[in-house]
PDB file of N, CA and C in Angstrom:
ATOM      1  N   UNK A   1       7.070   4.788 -47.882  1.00  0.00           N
ATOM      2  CA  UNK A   1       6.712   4.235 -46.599  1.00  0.00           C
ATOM      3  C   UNK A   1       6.376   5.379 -45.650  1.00  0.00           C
ATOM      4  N   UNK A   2       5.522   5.225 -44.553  1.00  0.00           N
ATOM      5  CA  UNK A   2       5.025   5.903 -43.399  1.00  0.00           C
ATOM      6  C   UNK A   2       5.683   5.258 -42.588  1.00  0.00           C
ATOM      7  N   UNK A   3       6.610   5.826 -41.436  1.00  0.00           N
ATOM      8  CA  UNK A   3       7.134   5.687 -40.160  1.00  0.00           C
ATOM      9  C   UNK A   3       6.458   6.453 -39.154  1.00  0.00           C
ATOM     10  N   UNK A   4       6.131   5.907 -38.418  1.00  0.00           N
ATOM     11  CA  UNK A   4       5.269   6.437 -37.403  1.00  0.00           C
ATOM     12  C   UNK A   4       6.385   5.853 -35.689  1.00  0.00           C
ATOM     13  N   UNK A   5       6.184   7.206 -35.072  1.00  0.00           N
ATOM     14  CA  UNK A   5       7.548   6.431 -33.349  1.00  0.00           C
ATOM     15  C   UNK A   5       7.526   7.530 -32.824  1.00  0.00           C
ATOM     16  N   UNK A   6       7.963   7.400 -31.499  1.00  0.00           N
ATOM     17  CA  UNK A   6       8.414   8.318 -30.391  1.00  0.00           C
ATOM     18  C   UNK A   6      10.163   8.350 -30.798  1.00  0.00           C
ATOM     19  N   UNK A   7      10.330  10.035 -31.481  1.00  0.00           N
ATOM     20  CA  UNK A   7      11.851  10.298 -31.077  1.00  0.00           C
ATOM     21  C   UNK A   7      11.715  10.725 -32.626  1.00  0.00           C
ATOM     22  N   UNK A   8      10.995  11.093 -33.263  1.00  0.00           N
ATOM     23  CA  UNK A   8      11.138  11.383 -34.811  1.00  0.00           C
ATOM     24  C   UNK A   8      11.223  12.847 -35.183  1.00  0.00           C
ATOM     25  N   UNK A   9      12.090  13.488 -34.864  1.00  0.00           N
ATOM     26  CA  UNK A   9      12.473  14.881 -34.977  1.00  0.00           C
ATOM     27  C   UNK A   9      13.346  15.441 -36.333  1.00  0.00           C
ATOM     28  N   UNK A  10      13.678  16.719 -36.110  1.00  0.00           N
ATOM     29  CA  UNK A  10      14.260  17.428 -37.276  1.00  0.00           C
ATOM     30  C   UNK A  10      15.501  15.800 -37.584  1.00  0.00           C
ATOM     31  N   UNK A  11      16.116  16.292 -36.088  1.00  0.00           N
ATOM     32  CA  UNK A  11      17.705  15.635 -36.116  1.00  0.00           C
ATOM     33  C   UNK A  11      17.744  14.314 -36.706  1.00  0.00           C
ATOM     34  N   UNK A  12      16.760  13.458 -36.448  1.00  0.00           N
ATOM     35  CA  UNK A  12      16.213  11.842 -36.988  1.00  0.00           C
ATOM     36  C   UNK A  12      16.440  11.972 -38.560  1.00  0.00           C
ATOM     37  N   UNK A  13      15.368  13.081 -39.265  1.00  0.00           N
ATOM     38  CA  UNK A  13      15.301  13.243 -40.371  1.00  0.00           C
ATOM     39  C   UNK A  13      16.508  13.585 -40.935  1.00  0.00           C
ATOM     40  N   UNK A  14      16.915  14.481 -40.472  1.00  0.00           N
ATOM     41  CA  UNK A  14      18.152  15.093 -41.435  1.00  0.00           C
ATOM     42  C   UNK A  14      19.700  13.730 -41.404  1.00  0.00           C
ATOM     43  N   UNK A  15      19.469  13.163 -39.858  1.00  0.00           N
ATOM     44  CA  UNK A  15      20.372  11.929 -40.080  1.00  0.00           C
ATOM     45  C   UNK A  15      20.202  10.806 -41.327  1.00  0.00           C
ATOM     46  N   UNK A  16      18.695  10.945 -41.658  1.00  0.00           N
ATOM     47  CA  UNK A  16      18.416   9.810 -42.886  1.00  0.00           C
ATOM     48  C   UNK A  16      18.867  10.381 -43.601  1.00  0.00           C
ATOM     49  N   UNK A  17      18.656  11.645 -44.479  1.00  0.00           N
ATOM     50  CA  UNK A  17      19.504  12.389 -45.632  1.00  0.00           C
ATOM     51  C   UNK A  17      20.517  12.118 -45.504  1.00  0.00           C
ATOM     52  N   UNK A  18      21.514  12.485 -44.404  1.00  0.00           N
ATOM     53  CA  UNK A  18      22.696  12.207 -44.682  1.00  0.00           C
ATOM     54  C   UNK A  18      22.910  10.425 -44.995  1.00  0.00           C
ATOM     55  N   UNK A  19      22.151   9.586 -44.287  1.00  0.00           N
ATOM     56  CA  UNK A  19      22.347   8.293 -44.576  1.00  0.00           C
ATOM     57  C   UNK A  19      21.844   7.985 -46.240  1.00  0.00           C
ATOM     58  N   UNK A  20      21.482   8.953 -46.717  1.00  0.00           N
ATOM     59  CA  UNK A  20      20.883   8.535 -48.254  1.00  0.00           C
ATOM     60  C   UNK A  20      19.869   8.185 -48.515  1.00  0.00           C
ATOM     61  N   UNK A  21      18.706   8.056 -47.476  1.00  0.00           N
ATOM     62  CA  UNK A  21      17.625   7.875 -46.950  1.00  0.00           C
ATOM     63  C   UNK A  21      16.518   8.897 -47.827  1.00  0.00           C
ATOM     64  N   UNK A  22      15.480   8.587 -48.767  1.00  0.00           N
ATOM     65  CA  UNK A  22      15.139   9.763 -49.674  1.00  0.00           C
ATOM     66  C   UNK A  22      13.821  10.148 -48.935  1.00  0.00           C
ATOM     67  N   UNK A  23      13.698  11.158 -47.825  1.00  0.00           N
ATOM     68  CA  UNK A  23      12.737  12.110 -47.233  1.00  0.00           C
ATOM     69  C   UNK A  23      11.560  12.611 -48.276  1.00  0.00           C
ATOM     70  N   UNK A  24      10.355  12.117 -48.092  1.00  0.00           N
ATOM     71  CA  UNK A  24       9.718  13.107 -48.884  1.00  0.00           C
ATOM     72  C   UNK A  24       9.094  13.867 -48.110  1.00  0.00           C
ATOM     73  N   UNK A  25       8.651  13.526 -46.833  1.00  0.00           N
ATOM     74  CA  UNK A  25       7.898  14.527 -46.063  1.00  0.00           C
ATOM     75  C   UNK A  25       8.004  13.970 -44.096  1.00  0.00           C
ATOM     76  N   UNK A  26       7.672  14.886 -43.763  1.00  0.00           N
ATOM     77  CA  UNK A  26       7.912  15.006 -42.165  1.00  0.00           C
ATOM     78  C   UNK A  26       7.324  15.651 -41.358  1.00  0.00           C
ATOM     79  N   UNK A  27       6.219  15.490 -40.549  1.00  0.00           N
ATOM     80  CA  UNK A  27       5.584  15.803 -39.667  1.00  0.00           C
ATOM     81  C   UNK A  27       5.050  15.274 -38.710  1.00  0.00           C
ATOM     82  N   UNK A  28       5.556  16.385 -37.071  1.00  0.00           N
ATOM     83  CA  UNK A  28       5.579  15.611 -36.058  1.00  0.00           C
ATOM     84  C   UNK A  28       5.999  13.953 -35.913  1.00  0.00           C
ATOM     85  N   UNK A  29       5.926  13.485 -35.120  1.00  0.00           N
ATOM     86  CA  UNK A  29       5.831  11.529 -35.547  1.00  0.00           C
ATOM     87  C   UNK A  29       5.760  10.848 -36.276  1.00  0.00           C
ATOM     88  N   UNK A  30       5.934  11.135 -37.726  1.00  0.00           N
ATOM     89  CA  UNK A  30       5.881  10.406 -38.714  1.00  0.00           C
ATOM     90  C   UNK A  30       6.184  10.860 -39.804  1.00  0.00           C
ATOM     91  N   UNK A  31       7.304  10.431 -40.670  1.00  0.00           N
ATOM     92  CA  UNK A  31       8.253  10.685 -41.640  1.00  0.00           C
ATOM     93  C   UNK A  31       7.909   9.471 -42.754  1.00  0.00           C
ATOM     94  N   UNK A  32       7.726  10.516 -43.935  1.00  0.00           N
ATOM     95  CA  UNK A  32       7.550   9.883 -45.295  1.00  0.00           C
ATOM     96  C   UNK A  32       8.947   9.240 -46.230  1.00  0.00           C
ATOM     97  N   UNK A  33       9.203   8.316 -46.192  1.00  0.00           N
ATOM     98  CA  UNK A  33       9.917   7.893 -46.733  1.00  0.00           C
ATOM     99  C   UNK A  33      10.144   7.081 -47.935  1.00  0.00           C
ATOM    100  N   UNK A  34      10.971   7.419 -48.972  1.00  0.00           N
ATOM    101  CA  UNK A  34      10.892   6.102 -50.355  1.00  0.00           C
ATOM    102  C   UNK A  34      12.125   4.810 -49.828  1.00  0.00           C
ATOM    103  N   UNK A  35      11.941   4.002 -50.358  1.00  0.00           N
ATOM    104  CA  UNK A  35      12.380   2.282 -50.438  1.00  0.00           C
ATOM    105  C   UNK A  35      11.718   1.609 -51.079  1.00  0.00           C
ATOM    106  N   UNK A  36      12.851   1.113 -51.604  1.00  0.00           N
ATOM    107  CA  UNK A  36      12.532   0.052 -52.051  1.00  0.00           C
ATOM    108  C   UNK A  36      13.725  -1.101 -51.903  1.00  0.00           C
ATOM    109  N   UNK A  37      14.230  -0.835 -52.050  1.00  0.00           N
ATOM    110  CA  UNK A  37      15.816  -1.596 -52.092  1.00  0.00           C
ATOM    111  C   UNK A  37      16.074  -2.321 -50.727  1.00  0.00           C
ATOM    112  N   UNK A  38      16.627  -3.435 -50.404  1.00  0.00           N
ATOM    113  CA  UNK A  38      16.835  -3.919 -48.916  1.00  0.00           C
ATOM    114  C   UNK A  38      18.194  -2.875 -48.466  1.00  0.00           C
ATOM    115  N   UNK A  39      19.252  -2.444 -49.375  1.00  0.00           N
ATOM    116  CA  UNK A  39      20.027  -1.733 -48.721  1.00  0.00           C
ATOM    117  C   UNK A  39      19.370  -0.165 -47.986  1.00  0.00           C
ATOM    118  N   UNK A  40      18.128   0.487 -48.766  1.00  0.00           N
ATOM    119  CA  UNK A  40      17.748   1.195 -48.403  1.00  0.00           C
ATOM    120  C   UNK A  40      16.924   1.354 -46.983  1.00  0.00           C
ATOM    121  N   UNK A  41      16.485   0.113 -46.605  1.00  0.00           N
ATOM    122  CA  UNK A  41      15.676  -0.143 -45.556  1.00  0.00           C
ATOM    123  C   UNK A  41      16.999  -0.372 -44.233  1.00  0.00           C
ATOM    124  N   UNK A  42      17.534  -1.046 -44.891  1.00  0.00           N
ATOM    125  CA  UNK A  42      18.861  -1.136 -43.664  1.00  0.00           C
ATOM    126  C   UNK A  42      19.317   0.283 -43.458  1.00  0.00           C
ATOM    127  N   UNK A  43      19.754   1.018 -44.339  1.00  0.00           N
ATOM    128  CA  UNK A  43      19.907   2.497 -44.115  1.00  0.00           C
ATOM    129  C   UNK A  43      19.119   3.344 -43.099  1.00  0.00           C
ATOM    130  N   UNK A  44      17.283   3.163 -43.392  1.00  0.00           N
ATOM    131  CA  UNK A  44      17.078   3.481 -42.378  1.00  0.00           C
ATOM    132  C   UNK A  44      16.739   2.782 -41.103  1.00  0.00           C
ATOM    133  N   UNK A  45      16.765   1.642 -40.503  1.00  0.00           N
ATOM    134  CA  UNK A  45      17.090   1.117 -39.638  1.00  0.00           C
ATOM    135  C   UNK A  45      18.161   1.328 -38.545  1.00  0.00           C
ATOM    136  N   UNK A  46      19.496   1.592 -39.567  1.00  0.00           N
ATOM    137  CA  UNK A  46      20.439   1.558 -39.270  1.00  0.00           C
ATOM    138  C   UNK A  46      20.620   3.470 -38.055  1.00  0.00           C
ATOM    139  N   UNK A  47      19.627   4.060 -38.967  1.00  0.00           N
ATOM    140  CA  UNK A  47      19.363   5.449 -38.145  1.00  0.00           C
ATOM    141  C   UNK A  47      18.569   5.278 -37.239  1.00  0.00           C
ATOM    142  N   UNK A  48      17.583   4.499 -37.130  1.00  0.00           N
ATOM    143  CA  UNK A  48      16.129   4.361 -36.513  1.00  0.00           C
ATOM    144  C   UNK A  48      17.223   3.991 -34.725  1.00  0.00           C
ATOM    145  N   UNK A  49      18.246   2.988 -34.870  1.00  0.00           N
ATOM    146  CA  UNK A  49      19.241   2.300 -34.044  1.00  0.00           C
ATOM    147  C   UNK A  49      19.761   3.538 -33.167  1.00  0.00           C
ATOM    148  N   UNK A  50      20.613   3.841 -34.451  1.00  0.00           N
ATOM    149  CA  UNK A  50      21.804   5.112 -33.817  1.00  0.00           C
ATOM    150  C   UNK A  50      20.905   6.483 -32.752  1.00  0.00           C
ATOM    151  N   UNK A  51      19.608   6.285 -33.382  1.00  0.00           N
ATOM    152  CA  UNK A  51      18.962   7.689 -33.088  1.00  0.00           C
ATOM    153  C   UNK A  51      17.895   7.143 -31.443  1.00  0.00           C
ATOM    154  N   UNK A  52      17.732   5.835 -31.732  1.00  0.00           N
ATOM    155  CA  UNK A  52      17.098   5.597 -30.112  1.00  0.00           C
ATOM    156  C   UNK A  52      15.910   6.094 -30.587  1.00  0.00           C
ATOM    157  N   UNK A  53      15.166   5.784 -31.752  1.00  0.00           N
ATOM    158  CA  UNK A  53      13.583   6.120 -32.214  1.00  0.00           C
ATOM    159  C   UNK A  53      13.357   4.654 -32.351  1.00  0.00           C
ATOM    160  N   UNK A  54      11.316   5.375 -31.612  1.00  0.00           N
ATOM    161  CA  UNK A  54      11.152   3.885 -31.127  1.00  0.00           C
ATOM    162  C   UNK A  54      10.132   3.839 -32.987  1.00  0.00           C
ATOM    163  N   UNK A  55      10.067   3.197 -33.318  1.00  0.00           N
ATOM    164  CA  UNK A  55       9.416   2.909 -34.597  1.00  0.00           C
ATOM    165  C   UNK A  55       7.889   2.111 -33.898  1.00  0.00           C
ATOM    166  N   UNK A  56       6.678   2.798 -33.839  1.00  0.00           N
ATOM    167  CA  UNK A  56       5.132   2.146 -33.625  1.00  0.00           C
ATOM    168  C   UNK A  56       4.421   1.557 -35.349  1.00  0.00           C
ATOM    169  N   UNK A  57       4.710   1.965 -35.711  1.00  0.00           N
ATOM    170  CA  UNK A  57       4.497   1.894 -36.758  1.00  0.00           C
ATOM    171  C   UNK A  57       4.783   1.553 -38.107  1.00  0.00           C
ATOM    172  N   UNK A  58       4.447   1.192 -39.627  1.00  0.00           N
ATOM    173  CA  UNK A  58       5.255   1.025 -40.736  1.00  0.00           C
ATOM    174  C   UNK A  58       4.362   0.742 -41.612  1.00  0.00           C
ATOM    175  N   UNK A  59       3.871   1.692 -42.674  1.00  0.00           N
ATOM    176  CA  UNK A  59       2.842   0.996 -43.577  1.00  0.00           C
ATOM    177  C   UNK A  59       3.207   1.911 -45.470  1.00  0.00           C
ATOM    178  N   UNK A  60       3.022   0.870 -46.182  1.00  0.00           N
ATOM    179  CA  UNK A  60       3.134   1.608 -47.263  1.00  0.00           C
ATOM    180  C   UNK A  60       2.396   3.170 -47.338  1.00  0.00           C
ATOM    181  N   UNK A  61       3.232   3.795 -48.553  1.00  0.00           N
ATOM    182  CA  UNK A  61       2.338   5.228 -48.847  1.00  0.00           C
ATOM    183  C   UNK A  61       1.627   5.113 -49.587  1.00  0.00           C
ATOM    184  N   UNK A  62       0.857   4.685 -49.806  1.00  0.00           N
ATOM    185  CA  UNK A  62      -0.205   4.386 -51.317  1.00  0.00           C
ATOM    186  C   UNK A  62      -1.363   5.161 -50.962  1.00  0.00           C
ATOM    187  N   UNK A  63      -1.790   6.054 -52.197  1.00  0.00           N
ATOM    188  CA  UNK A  63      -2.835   6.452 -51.989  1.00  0.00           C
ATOM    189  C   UNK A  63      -4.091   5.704 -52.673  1.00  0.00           C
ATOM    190  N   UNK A  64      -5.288   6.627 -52.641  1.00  0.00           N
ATOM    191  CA  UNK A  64      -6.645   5.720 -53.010  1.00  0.00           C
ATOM    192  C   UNK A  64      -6.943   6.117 -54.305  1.00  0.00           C
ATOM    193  N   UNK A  65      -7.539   5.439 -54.991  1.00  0.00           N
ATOM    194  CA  UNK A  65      -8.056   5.504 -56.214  1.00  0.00           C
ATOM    195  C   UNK A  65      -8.827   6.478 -56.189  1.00  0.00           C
ATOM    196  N   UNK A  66      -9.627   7.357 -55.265  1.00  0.00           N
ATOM    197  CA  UNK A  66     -10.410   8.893 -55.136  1.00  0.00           C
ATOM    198  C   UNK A  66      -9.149   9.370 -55.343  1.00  0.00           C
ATOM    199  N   UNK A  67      -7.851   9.715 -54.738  1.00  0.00           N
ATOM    200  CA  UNK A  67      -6.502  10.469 -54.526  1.00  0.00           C
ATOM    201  C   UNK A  67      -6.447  10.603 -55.887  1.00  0.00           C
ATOM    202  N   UNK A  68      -6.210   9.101 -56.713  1.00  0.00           N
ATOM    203  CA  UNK A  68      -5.538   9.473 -58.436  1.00  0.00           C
ATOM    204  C   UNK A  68      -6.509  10.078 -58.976  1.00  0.00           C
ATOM    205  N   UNK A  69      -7.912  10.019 -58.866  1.00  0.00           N
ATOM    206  CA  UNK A  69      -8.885  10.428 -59.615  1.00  0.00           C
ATOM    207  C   UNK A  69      -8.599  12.183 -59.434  1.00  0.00           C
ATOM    208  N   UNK A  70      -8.674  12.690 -58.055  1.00  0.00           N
ATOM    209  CA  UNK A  70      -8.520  13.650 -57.870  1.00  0.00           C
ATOM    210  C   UNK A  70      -7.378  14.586 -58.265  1.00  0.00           C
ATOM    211  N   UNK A  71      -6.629  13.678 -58.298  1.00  0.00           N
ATOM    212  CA  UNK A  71      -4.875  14.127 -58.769  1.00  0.00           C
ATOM    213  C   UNK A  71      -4.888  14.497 -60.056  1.00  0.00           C
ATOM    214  N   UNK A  72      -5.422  13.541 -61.153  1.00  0.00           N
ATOM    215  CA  UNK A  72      -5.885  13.410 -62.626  1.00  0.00           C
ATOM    216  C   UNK A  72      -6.841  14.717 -63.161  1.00  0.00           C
ATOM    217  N   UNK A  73      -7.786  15.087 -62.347  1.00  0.00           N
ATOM    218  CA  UNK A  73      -8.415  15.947 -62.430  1.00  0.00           C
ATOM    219  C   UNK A  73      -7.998  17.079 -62.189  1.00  0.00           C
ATOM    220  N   UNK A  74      -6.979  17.272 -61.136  1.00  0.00           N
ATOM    221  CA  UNK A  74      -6.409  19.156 -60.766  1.00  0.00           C
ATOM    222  C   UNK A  74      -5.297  19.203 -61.907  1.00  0.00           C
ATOM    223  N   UNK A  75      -4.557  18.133 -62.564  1.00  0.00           N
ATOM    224  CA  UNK A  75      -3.444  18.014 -63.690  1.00  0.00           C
ATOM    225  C   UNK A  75      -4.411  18.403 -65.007  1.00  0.00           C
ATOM    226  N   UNK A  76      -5.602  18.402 -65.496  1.00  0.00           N
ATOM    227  CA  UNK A  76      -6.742  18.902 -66.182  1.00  0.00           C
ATOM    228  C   UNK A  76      -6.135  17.275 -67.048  1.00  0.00           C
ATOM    229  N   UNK A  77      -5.912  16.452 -66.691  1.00  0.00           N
ATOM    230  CA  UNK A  77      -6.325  15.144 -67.941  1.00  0.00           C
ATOM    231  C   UNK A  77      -7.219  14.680 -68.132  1.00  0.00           C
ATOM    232  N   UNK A  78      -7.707  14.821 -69.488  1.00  0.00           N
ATOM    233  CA  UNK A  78      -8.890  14.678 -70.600  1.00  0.00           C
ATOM    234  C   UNK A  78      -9.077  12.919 -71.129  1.00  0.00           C
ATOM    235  N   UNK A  79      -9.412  11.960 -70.383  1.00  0.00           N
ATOM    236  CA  UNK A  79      -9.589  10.766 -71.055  1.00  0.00           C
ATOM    237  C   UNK A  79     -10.345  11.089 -72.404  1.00  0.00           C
ATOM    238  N   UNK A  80      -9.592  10.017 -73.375  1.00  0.00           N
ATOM    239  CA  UNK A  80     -10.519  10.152 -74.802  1.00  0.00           C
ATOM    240  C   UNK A  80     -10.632   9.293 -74.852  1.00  0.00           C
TER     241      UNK A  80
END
């Protein structure tokens, strides 16, 4: 997931780690996050609360079918 808000700092982030919250990436306003699980989403909610971040935003991370193509190609895989 993409979180996008006003108030999304180091301290935000590192509170999700400690909440168990699995960070993959973070910059400025918007923090990459995995979920799937409803306990996991309450987890971060439950920080989003404590931390007074306003959440604008929320959209899956999925990339594009150019992304895998491109991805496939720098990994050197050879369709046969």
């Amino acid at each position: 997931m993409i979180a996008t808000g006003v108030g999304i700092n180091e301290g935000f982030v590192a509170a999700l780690k400690t909440a168990g919250v699995e960070v993959a990436d973070h910059q400025g306003e918007e923090v990459h996050f995995l979920a799937s699980l409803p306990a996991e989403y309450m987890a971060f909610w439950k920080v989003v609360a404590e931390h007074e971040v306003e959440i604008r935003s929320m959209k899956k991370d999925v990339g594009s079918l150019e992304d895998a193509v491109l991805n496939a190609m720098e990994a050197g895989y050879v369709a046969r």
